[in-house]
C-alpha atoms as a PDB file:
ATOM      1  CA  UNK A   1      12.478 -81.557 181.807  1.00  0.00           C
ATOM      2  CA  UNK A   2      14.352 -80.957 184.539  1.00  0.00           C
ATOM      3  CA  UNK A   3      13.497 -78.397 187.347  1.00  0.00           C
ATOM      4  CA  UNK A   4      15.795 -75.156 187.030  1.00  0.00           C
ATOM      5  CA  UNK A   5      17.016 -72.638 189.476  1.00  0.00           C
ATOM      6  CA  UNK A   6      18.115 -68.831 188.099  1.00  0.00           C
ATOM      7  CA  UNK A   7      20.171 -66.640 190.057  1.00  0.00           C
ATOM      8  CA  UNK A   8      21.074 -63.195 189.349  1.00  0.00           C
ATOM      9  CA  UNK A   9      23.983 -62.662 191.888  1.00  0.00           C
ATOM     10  CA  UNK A  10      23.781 -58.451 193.230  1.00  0.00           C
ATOM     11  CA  UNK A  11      25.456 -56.849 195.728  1.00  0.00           C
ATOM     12  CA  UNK A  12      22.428 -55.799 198.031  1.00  0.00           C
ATOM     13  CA  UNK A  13      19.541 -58.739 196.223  1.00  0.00           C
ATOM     14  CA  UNK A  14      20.188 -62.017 194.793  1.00  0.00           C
ATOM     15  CA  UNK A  15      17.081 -62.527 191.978  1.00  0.00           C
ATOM     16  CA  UNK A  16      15.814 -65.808 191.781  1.00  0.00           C
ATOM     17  CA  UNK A  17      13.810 -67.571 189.445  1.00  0.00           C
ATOM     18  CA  UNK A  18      12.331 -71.400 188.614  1.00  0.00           C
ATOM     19  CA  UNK A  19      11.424 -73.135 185.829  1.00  0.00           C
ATOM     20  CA  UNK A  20      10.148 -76.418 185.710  1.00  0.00           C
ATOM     21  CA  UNK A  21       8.324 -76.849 181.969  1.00  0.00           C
ATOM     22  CA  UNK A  22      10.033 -74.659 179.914  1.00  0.00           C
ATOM     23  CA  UNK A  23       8.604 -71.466 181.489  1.00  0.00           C
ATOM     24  CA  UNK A  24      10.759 -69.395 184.115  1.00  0.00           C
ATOM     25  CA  UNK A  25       8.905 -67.488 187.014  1.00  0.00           C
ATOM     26  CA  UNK A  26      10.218 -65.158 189.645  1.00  0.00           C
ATOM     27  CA  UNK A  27      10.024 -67.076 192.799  1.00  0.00           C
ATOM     28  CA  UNK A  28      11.926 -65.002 195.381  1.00  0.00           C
ATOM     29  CA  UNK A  29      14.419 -62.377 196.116  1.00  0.00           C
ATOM     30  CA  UNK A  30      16.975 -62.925 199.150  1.00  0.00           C
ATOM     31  CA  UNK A  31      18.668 -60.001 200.975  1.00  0.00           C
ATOM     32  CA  UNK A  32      22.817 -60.364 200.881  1.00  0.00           C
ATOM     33  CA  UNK A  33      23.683 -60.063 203.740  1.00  0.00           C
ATOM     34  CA  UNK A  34      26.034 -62.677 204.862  1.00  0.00           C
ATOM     35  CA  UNK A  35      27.495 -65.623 202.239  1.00  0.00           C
ATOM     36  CA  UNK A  36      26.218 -68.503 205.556  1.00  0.00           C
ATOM     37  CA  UNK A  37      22.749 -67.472 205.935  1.00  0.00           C
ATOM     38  CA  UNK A  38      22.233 -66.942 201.373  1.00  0.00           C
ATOM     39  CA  UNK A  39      23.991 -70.480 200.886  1.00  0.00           C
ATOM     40  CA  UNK A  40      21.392 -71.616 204.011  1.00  0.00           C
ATOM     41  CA  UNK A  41      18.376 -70.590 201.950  1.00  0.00           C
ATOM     42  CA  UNK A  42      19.564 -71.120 198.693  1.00  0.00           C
ATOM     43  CA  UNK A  43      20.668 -75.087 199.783  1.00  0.00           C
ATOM     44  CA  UNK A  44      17.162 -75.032 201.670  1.00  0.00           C
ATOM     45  CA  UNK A  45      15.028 -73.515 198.164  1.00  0.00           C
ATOM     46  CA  UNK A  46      16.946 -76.450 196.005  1.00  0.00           C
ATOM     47  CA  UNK A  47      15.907 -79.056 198.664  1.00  0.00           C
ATOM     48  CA  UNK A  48      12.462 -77.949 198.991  1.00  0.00           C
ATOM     49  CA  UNK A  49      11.996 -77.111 195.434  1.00  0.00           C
ATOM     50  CA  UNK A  50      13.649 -80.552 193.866  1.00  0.00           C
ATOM     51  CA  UNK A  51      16.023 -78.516 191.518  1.00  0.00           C
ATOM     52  CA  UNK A  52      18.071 -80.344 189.465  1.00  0.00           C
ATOM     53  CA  UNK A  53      20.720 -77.771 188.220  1.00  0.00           C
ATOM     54  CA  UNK A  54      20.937 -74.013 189.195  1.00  0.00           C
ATOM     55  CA  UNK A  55      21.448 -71.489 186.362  1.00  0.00           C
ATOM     56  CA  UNK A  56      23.929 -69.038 187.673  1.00  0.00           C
ATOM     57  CA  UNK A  57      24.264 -65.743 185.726  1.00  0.00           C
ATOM     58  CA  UNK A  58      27.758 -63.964 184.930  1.00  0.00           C
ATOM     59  CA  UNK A  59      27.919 -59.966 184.497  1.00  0.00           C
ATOM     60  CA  UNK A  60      30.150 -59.487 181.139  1.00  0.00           C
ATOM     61  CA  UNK A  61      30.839 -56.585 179.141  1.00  0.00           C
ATOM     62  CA  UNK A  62      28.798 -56.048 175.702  1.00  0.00           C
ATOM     63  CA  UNK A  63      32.736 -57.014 173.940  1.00  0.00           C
ATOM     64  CA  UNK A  64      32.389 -60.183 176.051  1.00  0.00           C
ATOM     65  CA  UNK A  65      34.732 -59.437 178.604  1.00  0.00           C
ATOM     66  CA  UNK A  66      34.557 -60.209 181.899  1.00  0.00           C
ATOM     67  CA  UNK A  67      33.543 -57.179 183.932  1.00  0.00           C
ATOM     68  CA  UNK A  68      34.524 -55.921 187.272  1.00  0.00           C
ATOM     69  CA  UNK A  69      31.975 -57.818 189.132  1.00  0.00           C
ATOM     70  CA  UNK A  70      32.437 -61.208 187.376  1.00  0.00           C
ATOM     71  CA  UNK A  71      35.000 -62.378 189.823  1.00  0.00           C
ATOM     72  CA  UNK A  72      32.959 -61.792 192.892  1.00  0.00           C
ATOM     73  CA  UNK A  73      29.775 -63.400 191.129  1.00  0.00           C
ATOM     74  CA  UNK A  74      31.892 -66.051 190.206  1.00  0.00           C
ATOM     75  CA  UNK A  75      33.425 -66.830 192.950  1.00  0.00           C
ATOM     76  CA  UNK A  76      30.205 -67.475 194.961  1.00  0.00           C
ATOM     77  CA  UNK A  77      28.537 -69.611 192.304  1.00  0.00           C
ATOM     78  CA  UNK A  78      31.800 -71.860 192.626  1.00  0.00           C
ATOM     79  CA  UNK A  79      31.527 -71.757 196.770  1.00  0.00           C
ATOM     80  CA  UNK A  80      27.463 -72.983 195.337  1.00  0.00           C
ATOM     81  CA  UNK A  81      29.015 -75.510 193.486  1.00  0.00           C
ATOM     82  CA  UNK A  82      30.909 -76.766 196.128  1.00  0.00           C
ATOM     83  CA  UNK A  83      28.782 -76.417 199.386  1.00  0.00           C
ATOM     84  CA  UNK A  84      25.404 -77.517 197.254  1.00  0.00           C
ATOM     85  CA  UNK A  85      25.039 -80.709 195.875  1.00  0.00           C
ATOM     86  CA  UNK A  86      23.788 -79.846 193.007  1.00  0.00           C
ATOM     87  CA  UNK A  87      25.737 -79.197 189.609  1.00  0.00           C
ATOM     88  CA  UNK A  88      25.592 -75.509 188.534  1.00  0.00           C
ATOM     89  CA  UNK A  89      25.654 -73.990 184.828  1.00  0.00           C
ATOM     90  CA  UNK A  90      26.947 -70.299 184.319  1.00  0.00           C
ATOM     91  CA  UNK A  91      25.832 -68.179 181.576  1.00  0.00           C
ATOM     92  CA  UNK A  92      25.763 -64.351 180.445  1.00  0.00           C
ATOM     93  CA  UNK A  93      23.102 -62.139 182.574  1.00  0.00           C
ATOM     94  CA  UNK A  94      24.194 -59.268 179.799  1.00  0.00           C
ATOM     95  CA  UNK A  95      20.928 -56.809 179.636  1.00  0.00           C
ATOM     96  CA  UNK A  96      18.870 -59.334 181.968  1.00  0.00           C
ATOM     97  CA  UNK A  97      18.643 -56.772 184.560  1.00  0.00           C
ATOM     98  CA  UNK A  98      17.448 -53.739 181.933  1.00  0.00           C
ATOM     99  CA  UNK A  99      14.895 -56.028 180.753  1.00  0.00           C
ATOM    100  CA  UNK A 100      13.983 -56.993 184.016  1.00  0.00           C
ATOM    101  CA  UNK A 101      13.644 -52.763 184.598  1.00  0.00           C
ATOM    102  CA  UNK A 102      11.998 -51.951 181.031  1.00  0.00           C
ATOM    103  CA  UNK A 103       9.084 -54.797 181.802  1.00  0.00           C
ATOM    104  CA  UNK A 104       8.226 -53.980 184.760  1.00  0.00           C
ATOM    105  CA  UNK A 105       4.946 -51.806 184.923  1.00  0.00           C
ATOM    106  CA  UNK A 106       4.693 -50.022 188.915  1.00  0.00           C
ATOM    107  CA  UNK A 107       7.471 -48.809 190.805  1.00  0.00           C
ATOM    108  CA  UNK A 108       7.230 -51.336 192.768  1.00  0.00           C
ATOM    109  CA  UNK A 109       8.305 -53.464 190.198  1.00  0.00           C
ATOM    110  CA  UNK A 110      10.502 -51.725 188.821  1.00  0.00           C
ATOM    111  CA  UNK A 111      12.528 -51.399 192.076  1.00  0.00           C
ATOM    112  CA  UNK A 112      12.447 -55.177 192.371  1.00  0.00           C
ATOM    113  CA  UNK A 113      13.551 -56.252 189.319  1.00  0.00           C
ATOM    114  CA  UNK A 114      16.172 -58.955 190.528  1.00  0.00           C
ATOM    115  CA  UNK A 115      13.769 -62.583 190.697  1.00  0.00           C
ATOM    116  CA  UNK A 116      12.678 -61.200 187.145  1.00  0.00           C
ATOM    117  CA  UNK A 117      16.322 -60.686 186.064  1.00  0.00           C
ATOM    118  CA  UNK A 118      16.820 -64.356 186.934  1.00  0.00           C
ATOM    119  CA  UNK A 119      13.790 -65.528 184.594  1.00  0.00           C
ATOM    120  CA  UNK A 120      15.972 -63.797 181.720  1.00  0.00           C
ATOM    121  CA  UNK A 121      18.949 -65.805 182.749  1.00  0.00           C
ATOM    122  CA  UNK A 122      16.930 -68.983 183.255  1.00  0.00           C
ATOM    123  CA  UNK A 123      15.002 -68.179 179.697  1.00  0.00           C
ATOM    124  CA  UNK A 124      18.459 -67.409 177.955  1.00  0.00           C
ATOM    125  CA  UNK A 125      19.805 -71.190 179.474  1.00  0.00           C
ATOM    126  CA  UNK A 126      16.554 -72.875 178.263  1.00  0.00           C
ATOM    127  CA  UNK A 127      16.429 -71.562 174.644  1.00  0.00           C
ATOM    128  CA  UNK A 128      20.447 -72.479 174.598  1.00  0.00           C
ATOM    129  CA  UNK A 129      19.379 -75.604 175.275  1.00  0.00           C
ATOM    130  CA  UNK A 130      16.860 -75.644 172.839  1.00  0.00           C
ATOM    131  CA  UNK A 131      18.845 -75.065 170.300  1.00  0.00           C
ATOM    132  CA  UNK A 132      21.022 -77.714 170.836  1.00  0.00           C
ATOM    133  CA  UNK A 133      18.805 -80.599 170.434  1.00  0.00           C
END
């Protein structure tokens, strides 16, 4: 199977998750600060890590529309695309985040929800996939 990267693109936090045998984990969350230094760690992670495709989750409205931060979160997983050598596969994040929130169990947690946000979106991807084959 191959070795997955999530992402769950935020304003503040970008969420990320990895799954490597069917099973996403949380594996980090990365302060936004500037587009260099998140496309610096995120290049460095998929080096380190061996990922074979990132999973890059879209924000969309329950109709299916494309909601107001869909362009900006799309717009950096194409600058991934192109600055990362590595091919990258958008899907819906719809409710990943609220999950993320409701299974969380300390504050903590539930402040921090973004890397478990991304093991929604990389779960989502993988049972897509599933259901393919």
């Amino acid at each position: 199977m191959k070795k997955l990267l999530g992402i769950d693109y935020g304003e503040k936090r970008i969420g990320l998750a990895i799954a490597d045998d069917g099973w996403a984990r949380p594996f980090s969350i990365l302060d936004n600060t500037s587009r260099k230094d998140v496309l610096a760690s995120i290049g460095e992670i998929i080096k380190e890590e061996k990922i074979d495709t990132v999973v890059y989750g879209l924000p969309k409205t329950f109709s299916g529309r494309e909601s107001e931060r869909f362009t900006i979160n799309k717009k950096f997983g194409e600058i991934l695309t192109k600055e990362l050598s590595v091919p990258v596969e958008f899907i819906s994040e719809i409710f990943t985040s609220k999950l993320a929130r409701l299974s969380a169990e300390t504050k903590l947690q539930k402040k921090n929800v973004d890397d478990r946000a991304a093991c929604f979106i990389l779960e989502n991807y993988i049972k897509k996939q599933q259901c393919k084959d």
